[in-house]
PDB file of N, CA and C in Angstrom:
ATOM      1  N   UNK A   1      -5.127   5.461  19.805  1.00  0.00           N
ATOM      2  CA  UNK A   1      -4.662   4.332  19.019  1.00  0.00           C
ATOM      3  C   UNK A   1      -5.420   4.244  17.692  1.00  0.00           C
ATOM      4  N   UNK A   2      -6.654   4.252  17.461  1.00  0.00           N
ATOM      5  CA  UNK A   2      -7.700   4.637  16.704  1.00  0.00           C
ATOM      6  C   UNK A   2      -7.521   5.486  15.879  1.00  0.00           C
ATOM      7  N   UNK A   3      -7.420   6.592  16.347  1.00  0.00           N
ATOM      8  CA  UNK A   3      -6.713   8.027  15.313  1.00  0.00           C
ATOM      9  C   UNK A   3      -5.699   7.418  15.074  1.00  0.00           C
ATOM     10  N   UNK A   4      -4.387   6.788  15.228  1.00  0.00           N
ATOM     11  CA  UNK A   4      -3.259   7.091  14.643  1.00  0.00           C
ATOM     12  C   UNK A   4      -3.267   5.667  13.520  1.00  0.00           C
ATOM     13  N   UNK A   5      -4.057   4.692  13.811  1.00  0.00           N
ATOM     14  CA  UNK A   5      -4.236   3.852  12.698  1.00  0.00           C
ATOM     15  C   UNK A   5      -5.025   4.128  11.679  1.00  0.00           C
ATOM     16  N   UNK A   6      -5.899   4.847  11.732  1.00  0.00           N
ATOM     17  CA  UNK A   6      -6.702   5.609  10.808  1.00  0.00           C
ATOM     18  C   UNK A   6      -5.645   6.676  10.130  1.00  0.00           C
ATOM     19  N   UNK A   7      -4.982   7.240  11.022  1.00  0.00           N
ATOM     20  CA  UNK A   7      -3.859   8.386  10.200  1.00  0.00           C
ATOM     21  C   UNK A   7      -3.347   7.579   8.988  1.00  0.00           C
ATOM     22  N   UNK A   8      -2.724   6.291   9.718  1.00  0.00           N
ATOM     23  CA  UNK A   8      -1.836   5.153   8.833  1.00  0.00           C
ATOM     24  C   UNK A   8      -2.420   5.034   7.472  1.00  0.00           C
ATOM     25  N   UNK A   9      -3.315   4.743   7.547  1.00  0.00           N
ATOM     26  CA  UNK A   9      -4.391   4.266   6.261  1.00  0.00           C
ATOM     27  C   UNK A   9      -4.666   5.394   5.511  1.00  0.00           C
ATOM     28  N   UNK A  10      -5.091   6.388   5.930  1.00  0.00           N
ATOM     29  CA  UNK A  10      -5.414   7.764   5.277  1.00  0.00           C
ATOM     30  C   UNK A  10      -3.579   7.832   4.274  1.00  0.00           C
ATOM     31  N   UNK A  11      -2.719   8.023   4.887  1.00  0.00           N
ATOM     32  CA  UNK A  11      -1.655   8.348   4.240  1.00  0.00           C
ATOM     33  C   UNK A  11      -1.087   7.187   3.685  1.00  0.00           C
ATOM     34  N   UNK A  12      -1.446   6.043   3.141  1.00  0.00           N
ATOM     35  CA  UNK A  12      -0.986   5.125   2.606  1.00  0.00           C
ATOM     36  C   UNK A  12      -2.390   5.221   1.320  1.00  0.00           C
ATOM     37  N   UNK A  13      -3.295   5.225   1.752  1.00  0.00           N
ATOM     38  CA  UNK A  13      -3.868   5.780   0.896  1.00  0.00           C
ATOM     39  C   UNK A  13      -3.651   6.685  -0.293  1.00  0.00           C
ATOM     40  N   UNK A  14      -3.080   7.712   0.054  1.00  0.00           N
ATOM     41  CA  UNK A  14      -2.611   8.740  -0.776  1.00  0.00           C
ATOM     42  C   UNK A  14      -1.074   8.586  -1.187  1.00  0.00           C
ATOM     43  N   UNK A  15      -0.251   7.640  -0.772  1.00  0.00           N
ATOM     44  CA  UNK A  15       0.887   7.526  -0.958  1.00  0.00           C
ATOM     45  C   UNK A  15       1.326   6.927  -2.385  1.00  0.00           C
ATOM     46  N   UNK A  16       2.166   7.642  -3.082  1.00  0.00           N
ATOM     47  CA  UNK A  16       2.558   6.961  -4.506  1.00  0.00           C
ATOM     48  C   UNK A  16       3.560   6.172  -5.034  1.00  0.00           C
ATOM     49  N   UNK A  17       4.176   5.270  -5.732  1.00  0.00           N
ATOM     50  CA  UNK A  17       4.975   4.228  -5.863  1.00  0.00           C
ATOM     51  C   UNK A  17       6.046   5.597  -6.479  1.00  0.00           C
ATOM     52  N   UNK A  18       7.398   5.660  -5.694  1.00  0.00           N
ATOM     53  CA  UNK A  18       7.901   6.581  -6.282  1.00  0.00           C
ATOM     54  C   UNK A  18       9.353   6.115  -7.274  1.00  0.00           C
ATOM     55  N   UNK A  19       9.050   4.689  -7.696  1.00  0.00           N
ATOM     56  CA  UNK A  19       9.834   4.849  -8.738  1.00  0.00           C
ATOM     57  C   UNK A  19       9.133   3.081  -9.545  1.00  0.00           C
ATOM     58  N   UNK A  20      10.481   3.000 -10.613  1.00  0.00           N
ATOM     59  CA  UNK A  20      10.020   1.878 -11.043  1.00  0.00           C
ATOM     60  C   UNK A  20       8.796   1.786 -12.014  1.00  0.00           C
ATOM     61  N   UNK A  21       8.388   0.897 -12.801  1.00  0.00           N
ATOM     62  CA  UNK A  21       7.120   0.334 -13.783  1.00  0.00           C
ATOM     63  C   UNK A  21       5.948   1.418 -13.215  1.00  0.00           C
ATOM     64  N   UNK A  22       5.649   1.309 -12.111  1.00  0.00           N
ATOM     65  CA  UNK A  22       4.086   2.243 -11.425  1.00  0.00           C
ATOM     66  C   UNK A  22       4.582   3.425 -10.710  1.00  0.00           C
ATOM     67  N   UNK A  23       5.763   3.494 -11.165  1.00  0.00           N
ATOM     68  CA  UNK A  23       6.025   5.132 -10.327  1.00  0.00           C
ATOM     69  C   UNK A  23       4.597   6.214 -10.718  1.00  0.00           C
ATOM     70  N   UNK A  24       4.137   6.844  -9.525  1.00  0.00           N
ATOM     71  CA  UNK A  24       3.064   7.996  -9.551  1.00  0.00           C
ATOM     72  C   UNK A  24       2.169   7.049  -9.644  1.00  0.00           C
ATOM     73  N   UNK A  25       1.811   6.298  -8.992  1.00  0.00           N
ATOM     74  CA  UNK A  25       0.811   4.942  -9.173  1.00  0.00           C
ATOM     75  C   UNK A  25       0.561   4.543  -7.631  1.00  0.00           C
ATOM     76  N   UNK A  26      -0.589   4.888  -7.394  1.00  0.00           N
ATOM     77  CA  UNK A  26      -1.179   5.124  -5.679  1.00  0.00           C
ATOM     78  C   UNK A  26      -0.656   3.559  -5.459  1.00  0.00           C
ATOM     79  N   UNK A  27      -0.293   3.499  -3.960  1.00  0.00           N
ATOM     80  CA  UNK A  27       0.342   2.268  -3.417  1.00  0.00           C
ATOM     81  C   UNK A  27      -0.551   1.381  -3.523  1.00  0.00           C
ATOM     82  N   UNK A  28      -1.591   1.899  -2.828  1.00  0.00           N
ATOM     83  CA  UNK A  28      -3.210   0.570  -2.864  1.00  0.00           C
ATOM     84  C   UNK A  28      -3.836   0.250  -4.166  1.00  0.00           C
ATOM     85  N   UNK A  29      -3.231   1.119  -5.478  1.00  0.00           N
ATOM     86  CA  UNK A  29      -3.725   0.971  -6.543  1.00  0.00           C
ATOM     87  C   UNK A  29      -2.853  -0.671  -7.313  1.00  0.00           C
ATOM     88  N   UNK A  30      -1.584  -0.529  -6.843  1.00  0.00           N
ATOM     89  CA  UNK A  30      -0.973  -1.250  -7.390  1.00  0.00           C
ATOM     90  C   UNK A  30      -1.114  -2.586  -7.643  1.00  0.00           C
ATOM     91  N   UNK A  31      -0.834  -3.525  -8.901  1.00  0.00           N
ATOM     92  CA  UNK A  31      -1.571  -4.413  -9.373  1.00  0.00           C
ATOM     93  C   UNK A  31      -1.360  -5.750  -8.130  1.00  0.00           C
ATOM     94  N   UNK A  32      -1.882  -6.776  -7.844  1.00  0.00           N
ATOM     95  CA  UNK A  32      -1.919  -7.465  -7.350  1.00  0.00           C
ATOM     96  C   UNK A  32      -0.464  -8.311  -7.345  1.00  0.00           C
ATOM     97  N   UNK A  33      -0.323  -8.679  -8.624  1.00  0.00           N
ATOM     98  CA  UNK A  33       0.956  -9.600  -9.216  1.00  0.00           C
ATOM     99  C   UNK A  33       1.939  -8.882  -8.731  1.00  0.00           C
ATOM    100  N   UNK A  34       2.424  -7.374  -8.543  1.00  0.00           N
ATOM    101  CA  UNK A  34       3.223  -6.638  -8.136  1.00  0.00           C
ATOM    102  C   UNK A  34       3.550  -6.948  -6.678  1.00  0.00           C
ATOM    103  N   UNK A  35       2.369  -6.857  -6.200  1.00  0.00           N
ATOM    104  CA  UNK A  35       2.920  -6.923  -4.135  1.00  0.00           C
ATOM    105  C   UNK A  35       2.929  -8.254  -4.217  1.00  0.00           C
ATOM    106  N   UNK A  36       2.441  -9.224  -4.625  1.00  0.00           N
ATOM    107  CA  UNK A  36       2.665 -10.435  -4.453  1.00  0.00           C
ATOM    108  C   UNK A  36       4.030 -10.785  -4.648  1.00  0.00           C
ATOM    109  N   UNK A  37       4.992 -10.165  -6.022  1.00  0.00           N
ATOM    110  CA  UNK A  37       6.118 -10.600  -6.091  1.00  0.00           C
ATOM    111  C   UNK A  37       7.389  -9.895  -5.331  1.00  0.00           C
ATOM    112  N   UNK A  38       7.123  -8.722  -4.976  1.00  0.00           N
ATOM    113  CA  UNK A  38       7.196  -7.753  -3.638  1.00  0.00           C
ATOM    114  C   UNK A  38       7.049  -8.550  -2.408  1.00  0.00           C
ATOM    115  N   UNK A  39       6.238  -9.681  -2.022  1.00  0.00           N
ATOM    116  CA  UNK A  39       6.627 -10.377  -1.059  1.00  0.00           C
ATOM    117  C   UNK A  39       7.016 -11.455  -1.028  1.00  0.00           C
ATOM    118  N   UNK A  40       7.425 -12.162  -2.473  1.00  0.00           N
ATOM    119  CA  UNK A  40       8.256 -12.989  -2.428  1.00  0.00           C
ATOM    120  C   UNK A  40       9.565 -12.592  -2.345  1.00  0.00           C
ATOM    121  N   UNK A  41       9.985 -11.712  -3.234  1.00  0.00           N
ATOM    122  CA  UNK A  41      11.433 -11.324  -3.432  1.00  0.00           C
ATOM    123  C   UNK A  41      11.683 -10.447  -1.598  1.00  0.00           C
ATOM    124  N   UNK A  42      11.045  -9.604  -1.408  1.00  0.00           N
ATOM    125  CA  UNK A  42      11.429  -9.174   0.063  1.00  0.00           C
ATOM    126  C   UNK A  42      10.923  -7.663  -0.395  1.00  0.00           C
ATOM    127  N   UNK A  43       9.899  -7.194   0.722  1.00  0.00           N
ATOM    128  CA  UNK A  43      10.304  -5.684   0.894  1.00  0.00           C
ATOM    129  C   UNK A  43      11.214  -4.855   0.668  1.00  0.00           C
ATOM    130  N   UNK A  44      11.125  -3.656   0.047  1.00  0.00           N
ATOM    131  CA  UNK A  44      11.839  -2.923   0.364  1.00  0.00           C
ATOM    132  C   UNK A  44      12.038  -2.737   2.072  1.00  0.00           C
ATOM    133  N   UNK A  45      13.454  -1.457   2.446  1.00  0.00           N
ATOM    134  CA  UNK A  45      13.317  -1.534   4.282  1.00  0.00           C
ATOM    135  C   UNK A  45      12.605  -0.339   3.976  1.00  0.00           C
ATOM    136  N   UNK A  46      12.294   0.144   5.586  1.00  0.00           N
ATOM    137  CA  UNK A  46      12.010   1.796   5.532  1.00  0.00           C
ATOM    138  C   UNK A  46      10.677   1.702   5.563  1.00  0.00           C
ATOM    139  N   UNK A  47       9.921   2.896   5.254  1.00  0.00           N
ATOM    140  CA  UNK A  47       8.740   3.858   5.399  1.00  0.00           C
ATOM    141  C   UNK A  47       7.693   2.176   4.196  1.00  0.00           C
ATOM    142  N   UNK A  48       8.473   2.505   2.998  1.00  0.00           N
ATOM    143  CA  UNK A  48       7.925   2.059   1.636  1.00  0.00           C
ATOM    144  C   UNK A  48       7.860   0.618   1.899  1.00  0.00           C
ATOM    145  N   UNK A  49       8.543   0.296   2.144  1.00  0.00           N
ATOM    146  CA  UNK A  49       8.306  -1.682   2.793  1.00  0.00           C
ATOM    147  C   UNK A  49       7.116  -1.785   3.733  1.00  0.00           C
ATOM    148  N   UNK A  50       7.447  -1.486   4.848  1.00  0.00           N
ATOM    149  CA  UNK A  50       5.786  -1.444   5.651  1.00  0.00           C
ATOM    150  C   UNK A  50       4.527  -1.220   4.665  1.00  0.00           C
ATOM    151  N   UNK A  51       4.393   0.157   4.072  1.00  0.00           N
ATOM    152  CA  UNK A  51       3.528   0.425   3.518  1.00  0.00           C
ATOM    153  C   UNK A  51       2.920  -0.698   2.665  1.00  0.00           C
ATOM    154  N   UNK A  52       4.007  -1.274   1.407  1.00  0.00           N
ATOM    155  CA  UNK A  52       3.552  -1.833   0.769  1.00  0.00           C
ATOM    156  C   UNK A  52       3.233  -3.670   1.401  1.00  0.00           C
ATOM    157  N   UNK A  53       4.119  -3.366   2.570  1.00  0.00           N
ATOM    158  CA  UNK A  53       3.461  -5.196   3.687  1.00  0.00           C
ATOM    159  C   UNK A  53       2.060  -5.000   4.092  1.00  0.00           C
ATOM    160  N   UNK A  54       1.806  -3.788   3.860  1.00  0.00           N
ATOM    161  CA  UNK A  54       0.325  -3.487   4.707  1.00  0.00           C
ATOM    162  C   UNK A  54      -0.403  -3.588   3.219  1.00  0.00           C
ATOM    163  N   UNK A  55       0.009  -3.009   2.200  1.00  0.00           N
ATOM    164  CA  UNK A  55      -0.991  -3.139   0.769  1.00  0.00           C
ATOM    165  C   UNK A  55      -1.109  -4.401   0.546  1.00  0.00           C
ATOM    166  N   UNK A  56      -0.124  -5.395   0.737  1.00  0.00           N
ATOM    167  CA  UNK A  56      -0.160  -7.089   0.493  1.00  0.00           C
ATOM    168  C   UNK A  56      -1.388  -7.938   1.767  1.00  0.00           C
ATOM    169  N   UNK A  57      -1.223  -7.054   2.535  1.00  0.00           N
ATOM    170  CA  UNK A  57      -2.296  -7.651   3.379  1.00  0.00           C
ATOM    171  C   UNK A  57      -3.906  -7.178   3.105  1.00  0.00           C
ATOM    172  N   UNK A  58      -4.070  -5.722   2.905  1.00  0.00           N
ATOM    173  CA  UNK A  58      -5.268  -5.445   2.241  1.00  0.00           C
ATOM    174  C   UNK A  58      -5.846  -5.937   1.612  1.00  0.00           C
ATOM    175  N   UNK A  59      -4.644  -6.011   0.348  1.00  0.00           N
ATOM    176  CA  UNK A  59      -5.228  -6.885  -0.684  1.00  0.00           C
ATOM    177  C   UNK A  59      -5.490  -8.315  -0.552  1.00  0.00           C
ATOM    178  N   UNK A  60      -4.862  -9.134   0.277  1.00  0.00           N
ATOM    179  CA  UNK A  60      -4.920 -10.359   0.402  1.00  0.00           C
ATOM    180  C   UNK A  60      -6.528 -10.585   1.103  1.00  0.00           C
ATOM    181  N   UNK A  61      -6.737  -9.657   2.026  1.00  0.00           N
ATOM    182  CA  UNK A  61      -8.332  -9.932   2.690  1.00  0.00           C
ATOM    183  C   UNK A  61      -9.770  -8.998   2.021  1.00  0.00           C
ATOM    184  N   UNK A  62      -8.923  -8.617   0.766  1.00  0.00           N
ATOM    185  CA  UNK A  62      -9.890  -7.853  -0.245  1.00  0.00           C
ATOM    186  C   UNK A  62     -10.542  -6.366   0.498  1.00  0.00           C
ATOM    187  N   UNK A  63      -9.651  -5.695   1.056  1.00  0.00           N
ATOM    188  CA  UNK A  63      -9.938  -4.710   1.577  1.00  0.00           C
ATOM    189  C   UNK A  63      -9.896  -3.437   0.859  1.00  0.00           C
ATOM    190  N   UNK A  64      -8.952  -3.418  -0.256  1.00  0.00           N
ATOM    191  CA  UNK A  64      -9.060  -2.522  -1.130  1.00  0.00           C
ATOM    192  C   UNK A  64      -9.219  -1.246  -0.995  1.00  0.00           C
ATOM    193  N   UNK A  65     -10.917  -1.752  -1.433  1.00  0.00           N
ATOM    194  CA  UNK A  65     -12.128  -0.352  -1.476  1.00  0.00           C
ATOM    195  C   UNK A  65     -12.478   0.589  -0.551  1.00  0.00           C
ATOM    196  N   UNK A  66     -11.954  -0.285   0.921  1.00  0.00           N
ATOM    197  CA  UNK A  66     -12.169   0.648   2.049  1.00  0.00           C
ATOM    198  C   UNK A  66     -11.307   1.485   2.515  1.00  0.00           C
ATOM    199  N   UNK A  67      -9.514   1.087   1.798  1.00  0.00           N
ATOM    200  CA  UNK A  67      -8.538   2.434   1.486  1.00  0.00           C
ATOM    201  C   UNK A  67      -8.668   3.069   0.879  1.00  0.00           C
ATOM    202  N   UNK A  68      -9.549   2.706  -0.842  1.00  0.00           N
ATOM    203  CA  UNK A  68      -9.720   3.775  -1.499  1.00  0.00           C
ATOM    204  C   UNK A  68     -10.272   4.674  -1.322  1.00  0.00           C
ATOM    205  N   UNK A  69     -11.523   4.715  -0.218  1.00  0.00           N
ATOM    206  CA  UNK A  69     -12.110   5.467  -0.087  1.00  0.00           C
ATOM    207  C   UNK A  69     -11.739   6.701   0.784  1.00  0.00           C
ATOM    208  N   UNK A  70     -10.349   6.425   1.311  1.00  0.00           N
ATOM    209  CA  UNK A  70      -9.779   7.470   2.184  1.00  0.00           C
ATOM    210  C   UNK A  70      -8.721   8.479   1.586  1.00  0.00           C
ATOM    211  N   UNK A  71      -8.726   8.278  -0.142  1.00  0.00           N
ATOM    212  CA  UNK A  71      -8.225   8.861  -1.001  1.00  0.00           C
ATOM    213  C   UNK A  71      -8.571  10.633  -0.519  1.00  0.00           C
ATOM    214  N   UNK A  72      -7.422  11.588  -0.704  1.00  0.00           N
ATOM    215  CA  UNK A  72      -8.316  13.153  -0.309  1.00  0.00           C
ATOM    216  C   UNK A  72      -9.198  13.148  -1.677  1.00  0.00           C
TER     217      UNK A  72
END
């Protein structure tokens, strides 16, 4: 369970906004005001919605730095 949530993070980590204003713009990098309005307006569905529900929560408990660091 451990490994595969750690997998999660490792590859969200490295994962890039693939279109739009921050396209090529690491998911966890993305500005605050962005996922915030990303969770007002609604997720995307799919892979990229989770991801970025999980960057809105990072960021919300200031976790940040401890995805960045799982950058390769």
């Amino acid at each position: 369970m451990v490994n595969n949530q750690q997998h999660e993070l490792e590859k969200l980590a490295n994962t890039k906004m693939p279109f739009g204003k921050y396209k090529g713009k690491y998911l966890i990098d993305l500005p605050e005001h962005y996922i915030v309005w990303y969770n007002n307006k609604g997720f995307p569905t799919g892979k990229l919605g989770d991801q970025l529900r999980l960057v809105y929560e990072i960021q919300l408990n200031g976790l940040e730095d401890l995805v960045r660091k799982l950058k390769y």
